[in-house]
C-alpha atoms as a PDB file:
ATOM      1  CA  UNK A   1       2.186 -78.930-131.251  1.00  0.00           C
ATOM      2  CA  UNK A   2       0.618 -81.625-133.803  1.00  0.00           C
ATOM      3  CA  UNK A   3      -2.795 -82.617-132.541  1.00  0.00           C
ATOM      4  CA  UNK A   4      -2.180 -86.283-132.877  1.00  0.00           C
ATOM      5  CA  UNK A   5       0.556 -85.806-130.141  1.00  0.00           C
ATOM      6  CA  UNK A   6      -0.340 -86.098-126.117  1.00  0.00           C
ATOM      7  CA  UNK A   7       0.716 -83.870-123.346  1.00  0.00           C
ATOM      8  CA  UNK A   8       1.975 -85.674-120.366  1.00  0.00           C
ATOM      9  CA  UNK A   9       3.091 -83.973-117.213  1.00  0.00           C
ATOM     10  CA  UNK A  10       5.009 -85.535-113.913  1.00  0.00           C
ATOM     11  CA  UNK A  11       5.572 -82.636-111.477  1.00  0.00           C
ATOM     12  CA  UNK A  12       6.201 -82.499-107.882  1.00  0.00           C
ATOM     13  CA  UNK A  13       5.610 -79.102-106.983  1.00  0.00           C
ATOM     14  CA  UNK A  14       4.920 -76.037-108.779  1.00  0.00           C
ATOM     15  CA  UNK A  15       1.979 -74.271-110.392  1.00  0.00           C
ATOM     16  CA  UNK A  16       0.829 -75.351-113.893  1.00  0.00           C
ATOM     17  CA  UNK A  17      -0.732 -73.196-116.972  1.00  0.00           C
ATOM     18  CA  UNK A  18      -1.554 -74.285-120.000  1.00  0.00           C
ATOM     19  CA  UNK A  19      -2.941 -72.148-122.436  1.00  0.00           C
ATOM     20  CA  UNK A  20      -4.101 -72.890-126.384  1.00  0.00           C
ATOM     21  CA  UNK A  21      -3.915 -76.920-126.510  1.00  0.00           C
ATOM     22  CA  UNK A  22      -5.976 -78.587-128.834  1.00  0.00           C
ATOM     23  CA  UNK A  23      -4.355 -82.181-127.522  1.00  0.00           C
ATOM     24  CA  UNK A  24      -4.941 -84.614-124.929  1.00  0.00           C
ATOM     25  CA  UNK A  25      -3.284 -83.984-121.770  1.00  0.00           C
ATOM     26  CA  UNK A  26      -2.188 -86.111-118.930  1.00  0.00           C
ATOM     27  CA  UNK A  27      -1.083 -84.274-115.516  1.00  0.00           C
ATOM     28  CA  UNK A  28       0.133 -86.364-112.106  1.00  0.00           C
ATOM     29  CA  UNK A  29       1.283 -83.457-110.001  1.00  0.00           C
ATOM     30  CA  UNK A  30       2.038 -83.715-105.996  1.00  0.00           C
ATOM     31  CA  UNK A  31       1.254 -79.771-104.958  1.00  0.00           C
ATOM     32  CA  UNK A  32       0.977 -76.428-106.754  1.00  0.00           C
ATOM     33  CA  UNK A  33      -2.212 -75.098-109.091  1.00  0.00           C
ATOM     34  CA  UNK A  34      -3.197 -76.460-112.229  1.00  0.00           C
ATOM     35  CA  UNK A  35      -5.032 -74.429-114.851  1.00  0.00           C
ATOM     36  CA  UNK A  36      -6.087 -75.800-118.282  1.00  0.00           C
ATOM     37  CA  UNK A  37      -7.534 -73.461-120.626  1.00  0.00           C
ATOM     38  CA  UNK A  38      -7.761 -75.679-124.236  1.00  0.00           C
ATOM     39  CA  UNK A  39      -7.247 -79.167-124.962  1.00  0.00           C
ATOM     40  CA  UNK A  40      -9.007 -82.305-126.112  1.00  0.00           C
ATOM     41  CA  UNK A  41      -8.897 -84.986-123.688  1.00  0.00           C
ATOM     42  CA  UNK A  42      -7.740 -84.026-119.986  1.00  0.00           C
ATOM     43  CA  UNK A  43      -6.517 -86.691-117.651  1.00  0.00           C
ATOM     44  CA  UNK A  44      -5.113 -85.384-113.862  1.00  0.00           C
ATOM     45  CA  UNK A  45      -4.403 -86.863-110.548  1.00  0.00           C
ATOM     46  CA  UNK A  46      -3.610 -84.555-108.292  1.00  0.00           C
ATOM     47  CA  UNK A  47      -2.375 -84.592-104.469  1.00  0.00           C
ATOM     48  CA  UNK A  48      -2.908 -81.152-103.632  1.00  0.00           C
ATOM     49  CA  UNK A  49      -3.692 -77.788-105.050  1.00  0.00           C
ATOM     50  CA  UNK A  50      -6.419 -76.270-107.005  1.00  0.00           C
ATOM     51  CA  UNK A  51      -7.823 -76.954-110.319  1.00  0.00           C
ATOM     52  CA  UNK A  52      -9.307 -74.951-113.047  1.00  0.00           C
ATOM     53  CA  UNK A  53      -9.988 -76.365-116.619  1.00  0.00           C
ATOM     54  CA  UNK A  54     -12.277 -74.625-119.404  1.00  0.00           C
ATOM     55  CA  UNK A  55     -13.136 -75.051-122.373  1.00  0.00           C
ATOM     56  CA  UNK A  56     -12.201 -78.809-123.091  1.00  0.00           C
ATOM     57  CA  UNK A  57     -13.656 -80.305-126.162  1.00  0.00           C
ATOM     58  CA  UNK A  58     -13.156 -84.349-125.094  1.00  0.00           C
ATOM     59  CA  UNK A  59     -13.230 -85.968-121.774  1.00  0.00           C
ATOM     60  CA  UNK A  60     -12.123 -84.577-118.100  1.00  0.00           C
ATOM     61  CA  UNK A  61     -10.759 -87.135-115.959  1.00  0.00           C
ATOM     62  CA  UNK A  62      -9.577 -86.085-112.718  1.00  0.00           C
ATOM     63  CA  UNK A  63      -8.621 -87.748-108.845  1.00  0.00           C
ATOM     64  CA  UNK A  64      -7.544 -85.601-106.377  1.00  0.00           C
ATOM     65  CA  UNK A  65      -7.302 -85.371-102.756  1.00  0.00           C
ATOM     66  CA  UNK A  66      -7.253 -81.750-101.613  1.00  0.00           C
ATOM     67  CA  UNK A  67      -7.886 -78.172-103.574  1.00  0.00           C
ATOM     68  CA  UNK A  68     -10.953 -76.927-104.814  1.00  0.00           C
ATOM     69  CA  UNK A  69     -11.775 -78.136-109.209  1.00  0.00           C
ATOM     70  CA  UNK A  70     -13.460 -75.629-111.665  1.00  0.00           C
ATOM     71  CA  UNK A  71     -14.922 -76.984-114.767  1.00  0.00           C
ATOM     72  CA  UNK A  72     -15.924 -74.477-117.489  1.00  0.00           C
ATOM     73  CA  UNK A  73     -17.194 -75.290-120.536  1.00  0.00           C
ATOM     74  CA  UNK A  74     -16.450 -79.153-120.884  1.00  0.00           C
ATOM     75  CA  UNK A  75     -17.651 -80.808-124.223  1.00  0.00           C
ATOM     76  CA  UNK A  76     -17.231 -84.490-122.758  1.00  0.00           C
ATOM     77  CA  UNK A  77     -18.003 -86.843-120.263  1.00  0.00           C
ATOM     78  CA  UNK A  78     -16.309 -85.143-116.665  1.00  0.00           C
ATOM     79  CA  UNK A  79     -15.262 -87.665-114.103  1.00  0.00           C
ATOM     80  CA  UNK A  80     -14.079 -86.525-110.396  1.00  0.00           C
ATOM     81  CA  UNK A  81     -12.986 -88.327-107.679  1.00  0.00           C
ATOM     82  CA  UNK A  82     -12.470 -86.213-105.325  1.00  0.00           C
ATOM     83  CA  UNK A  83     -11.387 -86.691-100.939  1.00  0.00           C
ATOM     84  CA  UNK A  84     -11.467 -82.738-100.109  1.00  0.00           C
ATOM     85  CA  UNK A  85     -12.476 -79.211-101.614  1.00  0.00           C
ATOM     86  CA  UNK A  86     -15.246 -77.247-103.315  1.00  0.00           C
ATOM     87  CA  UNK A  87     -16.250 -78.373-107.270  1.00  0.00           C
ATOM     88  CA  UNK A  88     -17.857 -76.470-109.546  1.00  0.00           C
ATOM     89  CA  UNK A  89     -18.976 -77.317-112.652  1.00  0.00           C
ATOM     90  CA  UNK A  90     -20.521 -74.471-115.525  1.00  0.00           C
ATOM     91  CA  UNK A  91     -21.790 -74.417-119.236  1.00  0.00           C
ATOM     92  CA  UNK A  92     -20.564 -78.142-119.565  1.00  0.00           C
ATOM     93  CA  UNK A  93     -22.124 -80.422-122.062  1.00  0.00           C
ATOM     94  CA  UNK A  94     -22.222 -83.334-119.914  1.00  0.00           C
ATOM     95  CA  UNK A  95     -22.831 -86.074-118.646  1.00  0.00           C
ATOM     96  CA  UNK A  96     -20.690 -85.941-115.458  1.00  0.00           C
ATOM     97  CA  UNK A  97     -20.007 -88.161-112.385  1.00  0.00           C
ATOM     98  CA  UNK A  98     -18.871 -87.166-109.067  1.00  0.00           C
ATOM     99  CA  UNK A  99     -17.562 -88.970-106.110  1.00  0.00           C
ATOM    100  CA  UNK A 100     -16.510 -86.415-103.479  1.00  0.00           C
ATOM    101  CA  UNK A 101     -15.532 -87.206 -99.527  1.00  0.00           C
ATOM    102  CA  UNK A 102     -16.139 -83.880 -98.219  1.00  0.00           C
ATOM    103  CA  UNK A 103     -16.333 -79.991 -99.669  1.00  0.00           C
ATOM    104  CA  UNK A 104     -19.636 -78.048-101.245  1.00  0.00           C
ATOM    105  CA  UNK A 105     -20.671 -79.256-105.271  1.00  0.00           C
ATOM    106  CA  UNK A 106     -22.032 -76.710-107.555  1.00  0.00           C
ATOM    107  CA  UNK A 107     -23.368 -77.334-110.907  1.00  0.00           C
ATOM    108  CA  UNK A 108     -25.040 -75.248-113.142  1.00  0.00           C
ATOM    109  CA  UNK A 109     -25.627 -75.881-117.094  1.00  0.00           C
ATOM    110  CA  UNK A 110     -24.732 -79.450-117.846  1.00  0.00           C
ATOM    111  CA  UNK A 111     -26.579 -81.092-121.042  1.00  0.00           C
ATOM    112  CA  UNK A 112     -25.705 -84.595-119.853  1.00  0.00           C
ATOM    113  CA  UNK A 113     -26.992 -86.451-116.492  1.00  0.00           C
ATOM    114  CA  UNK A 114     -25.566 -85.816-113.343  1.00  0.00           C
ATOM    115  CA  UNK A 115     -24.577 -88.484-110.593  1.00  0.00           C
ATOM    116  CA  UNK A 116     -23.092 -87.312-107.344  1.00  0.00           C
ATOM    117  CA  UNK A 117     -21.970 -89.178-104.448  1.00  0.00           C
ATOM    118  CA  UNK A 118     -21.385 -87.065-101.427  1.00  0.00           C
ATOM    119  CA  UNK A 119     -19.777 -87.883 -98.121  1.00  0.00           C
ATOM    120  CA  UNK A 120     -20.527 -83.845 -96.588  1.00  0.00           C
ATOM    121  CA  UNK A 121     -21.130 -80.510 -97.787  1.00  0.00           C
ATOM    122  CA  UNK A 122     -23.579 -78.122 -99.828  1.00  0.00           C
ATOM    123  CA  UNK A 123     -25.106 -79.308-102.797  1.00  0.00           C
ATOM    124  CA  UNK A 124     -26.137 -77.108-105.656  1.00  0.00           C
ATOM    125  CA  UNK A 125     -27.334 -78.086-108.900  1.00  0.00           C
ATOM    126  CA  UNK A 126     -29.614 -75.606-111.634  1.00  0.00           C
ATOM    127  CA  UNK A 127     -30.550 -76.593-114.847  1.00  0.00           C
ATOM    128  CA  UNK A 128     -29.442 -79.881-115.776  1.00  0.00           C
ATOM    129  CA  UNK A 129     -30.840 -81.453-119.247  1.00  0.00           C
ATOM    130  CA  UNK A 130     -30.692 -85.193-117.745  1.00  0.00           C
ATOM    131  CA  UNK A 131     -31.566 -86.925-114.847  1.00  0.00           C
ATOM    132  CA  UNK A 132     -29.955 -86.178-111.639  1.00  0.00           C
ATOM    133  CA  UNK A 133     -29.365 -88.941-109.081  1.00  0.00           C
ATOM    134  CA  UNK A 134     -27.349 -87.484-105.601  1.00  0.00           C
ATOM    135  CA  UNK A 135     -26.182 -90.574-102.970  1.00  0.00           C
ATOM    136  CA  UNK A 136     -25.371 -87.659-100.067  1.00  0.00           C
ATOM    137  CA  UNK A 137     -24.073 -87.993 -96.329  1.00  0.00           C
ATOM    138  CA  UNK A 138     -24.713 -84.751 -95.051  1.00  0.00           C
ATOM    139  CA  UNK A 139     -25.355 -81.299 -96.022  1.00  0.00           C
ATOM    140  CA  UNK A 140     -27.721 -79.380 -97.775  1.00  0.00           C
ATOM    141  CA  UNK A 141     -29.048 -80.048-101.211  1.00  0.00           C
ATOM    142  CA  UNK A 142     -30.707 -77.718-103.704  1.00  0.00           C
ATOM    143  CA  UNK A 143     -31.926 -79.098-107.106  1.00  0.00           C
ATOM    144  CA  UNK A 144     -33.627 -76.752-109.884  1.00  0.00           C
ATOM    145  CA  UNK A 145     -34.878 -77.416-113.315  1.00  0.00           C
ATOM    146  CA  UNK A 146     -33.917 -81.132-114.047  1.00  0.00           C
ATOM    147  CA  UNK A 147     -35.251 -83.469-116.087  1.00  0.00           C
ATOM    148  CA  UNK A 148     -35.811 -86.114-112.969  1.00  0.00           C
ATOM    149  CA  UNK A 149     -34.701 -86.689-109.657  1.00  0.00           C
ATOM    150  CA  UNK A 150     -33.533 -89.609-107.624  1.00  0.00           C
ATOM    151  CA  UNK A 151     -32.306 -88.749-104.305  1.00  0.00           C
ATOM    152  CA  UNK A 152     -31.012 -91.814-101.787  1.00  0.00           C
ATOM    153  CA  UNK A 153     -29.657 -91.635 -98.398  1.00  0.00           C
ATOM    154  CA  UNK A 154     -30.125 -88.073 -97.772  1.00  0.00           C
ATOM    155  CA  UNK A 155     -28.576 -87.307 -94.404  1.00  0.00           C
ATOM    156  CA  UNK A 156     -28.423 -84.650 -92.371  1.00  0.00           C
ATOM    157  CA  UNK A 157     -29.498 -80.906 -93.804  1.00  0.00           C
ATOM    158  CA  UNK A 158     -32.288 -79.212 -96.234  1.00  0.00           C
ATOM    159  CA  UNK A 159     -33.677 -80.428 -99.001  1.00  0.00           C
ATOM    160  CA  UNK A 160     -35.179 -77.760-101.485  1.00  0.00           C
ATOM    161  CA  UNK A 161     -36.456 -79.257-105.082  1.00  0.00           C
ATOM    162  CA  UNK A 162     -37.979 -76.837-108.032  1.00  0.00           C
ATOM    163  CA  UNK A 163     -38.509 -77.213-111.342  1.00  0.00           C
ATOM    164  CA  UNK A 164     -37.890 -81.243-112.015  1.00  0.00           C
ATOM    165  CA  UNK A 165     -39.539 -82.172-115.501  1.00  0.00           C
ATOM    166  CA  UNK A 166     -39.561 -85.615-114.915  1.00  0.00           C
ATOM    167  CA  UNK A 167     -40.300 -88.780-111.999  1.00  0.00           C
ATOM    168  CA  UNK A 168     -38.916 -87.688-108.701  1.00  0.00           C
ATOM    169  CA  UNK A 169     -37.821 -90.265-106.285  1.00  0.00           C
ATOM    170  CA  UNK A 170     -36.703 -89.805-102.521  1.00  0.00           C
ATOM    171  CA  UNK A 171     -35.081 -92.554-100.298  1.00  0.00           C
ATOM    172  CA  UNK A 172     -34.070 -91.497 -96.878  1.00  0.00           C
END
């Protein structure tokens, strides 16, 4: 496929694979996996199921409401908006932004700052080349070797901080 043209997807159920895209690629699905493993610029909203992506050289845009997301090796900016399931973000180039209701985050490897916004669950994040900010309701938070630290509104859980090369601020 030409790399000038876009891959759009409309699918209400069913799994999805994609394999050895160097274009952009647009997904709205209602249920069934989705796994990406090339393109430039991913764009997916997604109802239900889980997610998988790696190595994406542009942007990773993606809203969904239930399923766990895996992020591997993103060049871009990643976006998620996210109601329900575990994330996971590795070897990404960053930055990234994350707005999740409810399931555990874990990032590890991102070259870009990090902004979470959590409503529940474990947070993990190691080795982040930018400053980390984390809004979280509840759960546990872990941050290692960051260049700064701002957490606000830390509910309910542990808080364990190591390694931050840079201001640290806590609001709770």
């Amino acid at each position: 496929m030409p790399s000038n043209l876009k891959l759009d997807i409309d699918d209400d159920s069913g799994d999805i694979v994609i394999r050895a895209m160097q274009n952009d690629i647009s997904i709205d699905d209602d249920s069934g996996s989705i796994v990406i493993e090339s393109g430039r610029t991913i764009n997916i909203d997604d109802d239900s199921g889980d997610i998988r992506i790696s190595n994406v050289s542009g942007n990773i845009s993606i809203e969904d409401d239930s399923g766990s997301i895996m992020i591997d090796q993103g060049q871009g900016r990643i976006d998620i908006e996210d109601d329900s399931g575990d994330i996971r973000i590795e070897n990404s180039q960053g930055p990234a932004r994350i707005i999740d209701e409810s399931g555990s985050i874990s990032i590890k490897t991102l070259a870009g700052a990090l902004t979470i916004e959590d409503g529940s669950g474990d947070i993990d994040v190691r080795q982040i080349k930018g400053l980390v900010t984390i809004t979280d309701g509840s759960g546990s938070i872990y941050v290692d070797d960051t260049l700064g630290l701002t957490i606000i509104e830390a509910g309910s859980g542990d808080l364990s901080i190591d390694n931050i090369n840079g201001p640290v601020k806590l609001d709770k």
